[in-house]
C-alpha atoms as a PDB file:
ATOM      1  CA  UNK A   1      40.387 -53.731-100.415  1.00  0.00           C
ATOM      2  CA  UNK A   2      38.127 -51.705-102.886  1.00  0.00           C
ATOM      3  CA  UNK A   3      35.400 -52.210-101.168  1.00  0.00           C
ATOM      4  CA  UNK A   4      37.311 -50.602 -97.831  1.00  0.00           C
ATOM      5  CA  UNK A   5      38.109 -47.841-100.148  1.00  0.00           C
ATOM      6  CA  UNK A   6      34.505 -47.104-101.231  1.00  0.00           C
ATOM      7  CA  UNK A   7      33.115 -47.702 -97.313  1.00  0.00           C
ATOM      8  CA  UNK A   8      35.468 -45.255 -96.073  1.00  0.00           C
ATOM      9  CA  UNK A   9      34.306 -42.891 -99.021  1.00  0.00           C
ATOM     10  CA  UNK A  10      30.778 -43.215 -97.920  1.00  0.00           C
ATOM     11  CA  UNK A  11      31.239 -42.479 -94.123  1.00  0.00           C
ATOM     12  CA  UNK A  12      34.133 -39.741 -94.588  1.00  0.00           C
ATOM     13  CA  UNK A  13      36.644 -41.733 -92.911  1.00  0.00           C
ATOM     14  CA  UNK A  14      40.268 -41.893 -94.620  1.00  0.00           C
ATOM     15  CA  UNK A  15      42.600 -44.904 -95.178  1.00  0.00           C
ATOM     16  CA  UNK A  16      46.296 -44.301 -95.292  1.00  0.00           C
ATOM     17  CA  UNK A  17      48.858 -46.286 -96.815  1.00  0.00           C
ATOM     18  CA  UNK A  18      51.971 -46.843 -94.760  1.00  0.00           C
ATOM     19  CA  UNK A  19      55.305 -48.387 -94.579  1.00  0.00           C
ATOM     20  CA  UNK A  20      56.911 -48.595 -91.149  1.00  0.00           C
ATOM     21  CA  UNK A  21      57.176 -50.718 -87.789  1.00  0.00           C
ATOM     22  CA  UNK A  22      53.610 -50.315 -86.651  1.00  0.00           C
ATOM     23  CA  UNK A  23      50.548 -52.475 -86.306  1.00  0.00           C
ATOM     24  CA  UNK A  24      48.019 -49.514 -87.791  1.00  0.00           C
ATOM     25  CA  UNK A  25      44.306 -49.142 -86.585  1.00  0.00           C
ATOM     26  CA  UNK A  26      41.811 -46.395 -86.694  1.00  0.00           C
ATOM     27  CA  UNK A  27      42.843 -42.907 -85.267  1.00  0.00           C
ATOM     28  CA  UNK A  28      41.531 -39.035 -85.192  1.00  0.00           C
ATOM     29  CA  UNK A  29      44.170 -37.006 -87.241  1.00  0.00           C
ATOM     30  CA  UNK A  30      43.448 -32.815 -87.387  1.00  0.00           C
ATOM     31  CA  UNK A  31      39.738 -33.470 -86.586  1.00  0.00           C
ATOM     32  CA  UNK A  32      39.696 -36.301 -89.212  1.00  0.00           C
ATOM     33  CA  UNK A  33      38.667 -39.912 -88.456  1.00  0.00           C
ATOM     34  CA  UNK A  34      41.735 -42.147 -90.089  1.00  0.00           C
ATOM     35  CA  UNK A  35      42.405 -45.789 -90.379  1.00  0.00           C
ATOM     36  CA  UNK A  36      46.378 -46.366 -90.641  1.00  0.00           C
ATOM     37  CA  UNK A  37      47.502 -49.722 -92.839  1.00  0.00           C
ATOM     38  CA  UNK A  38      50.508 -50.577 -93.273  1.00  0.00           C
ATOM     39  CA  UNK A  39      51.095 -51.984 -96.238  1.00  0.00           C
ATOM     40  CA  UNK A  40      54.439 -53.792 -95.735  1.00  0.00           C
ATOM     41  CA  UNK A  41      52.223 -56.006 -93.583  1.00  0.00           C
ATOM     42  CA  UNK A  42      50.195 -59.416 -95.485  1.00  0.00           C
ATOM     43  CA  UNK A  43      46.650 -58.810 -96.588  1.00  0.00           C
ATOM     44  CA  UNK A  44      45.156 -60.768 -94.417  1.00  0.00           C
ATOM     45  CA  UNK A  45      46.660 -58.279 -91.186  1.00  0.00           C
ATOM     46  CA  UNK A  46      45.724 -55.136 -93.845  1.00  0.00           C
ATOM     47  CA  UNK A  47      41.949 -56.575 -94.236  1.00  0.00           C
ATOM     48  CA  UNK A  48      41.691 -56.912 -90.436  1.00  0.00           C
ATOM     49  CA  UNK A  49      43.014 -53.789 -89.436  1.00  0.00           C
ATOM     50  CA  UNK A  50      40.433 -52.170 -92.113  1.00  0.00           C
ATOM     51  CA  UNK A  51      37.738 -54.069 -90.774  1.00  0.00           C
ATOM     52  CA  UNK A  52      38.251 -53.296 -86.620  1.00  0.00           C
ATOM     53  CA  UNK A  53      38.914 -49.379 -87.970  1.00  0.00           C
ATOM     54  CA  UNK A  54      35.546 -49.919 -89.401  1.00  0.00           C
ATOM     55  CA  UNK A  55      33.535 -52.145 -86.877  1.00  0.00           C
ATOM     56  CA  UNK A  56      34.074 -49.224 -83.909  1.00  0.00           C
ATOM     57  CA  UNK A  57      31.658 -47.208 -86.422  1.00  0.00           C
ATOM     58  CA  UNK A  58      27.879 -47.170 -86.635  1.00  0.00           C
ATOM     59  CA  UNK A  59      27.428 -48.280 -90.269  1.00  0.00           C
ATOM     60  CA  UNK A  60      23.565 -49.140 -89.752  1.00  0.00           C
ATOM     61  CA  UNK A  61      22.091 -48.027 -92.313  1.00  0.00           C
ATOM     62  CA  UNK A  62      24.490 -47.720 -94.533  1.00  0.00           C
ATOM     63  CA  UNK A  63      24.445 -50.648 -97.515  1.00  0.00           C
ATOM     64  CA  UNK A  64      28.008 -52.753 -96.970  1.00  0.00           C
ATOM     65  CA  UNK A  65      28.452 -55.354 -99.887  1.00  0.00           C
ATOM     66  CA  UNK A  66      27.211 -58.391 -97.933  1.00  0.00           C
ATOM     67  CA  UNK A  67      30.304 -60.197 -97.543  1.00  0.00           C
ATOM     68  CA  UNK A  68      32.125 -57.653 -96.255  1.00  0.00           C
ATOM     69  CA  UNK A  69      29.754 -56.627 -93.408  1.00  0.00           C
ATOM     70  CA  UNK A  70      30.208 -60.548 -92.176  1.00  0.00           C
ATOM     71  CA  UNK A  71      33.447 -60.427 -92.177  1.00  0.00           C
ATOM     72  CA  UNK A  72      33.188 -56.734 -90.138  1.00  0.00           C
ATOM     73  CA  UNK A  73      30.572 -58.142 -88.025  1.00  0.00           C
ATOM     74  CA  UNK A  74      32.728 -61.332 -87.507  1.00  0.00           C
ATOM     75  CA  UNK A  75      35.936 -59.078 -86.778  1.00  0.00           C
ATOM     76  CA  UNK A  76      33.626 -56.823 -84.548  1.00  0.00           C
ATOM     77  CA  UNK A  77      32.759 -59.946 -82.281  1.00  0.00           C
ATOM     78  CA  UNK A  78      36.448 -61.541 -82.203  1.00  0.00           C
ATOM     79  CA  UNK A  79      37.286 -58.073 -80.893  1.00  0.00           C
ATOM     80  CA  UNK A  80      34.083 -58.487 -77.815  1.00  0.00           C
ATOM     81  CA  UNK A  81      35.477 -62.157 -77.088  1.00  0.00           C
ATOM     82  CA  UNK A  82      38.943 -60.379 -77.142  1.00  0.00           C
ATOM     83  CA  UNK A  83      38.108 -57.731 -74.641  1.00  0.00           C
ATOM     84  CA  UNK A  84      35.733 -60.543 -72.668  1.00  0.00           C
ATOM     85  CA  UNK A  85      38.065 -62.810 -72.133  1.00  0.00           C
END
């Protein structure tokens, strides 16, 4: 999750922490680019919703901590397959 935190620093997007009966994703809020989580929801559905916020951004050319930017890039093409299929 830190490493979410310090992405989203970098690229001026914000992350917002929330309880409630929604799924969360990345949204424009006042002219500001947002990614909801809510955090009543496992990690694993909190990591993913972090990393499909983050893989409808260009981030080339911005360093990612190699692990993460697999598992964006491997989020990024479940999301193609999902919209192929």
């Amino acid at each position: 999750m830190e490493f979410f935190e310090e992405l989203a620093d970098r690229v001026g997007v914000k992350i917002i922490h929330g309880k409630g009966d929604f799924q969360g994703g990345p949204c424009i809020v006042n002219n500001e680019k947002v990614i909801v989580v809510n955090k009543v929801k496992p990690i694993e559905q909190r990591l993913r919703i972090l990393a499909r916020g983050f893989a409808t951004m260009d981030l080339a050319g911005i360093y990612i901590v190699p692990a993460l930017r697999a598992y964006i890039d491997e989020v990024q093409a479940s999301l193609f397959n999902e919209e192929v299929t």
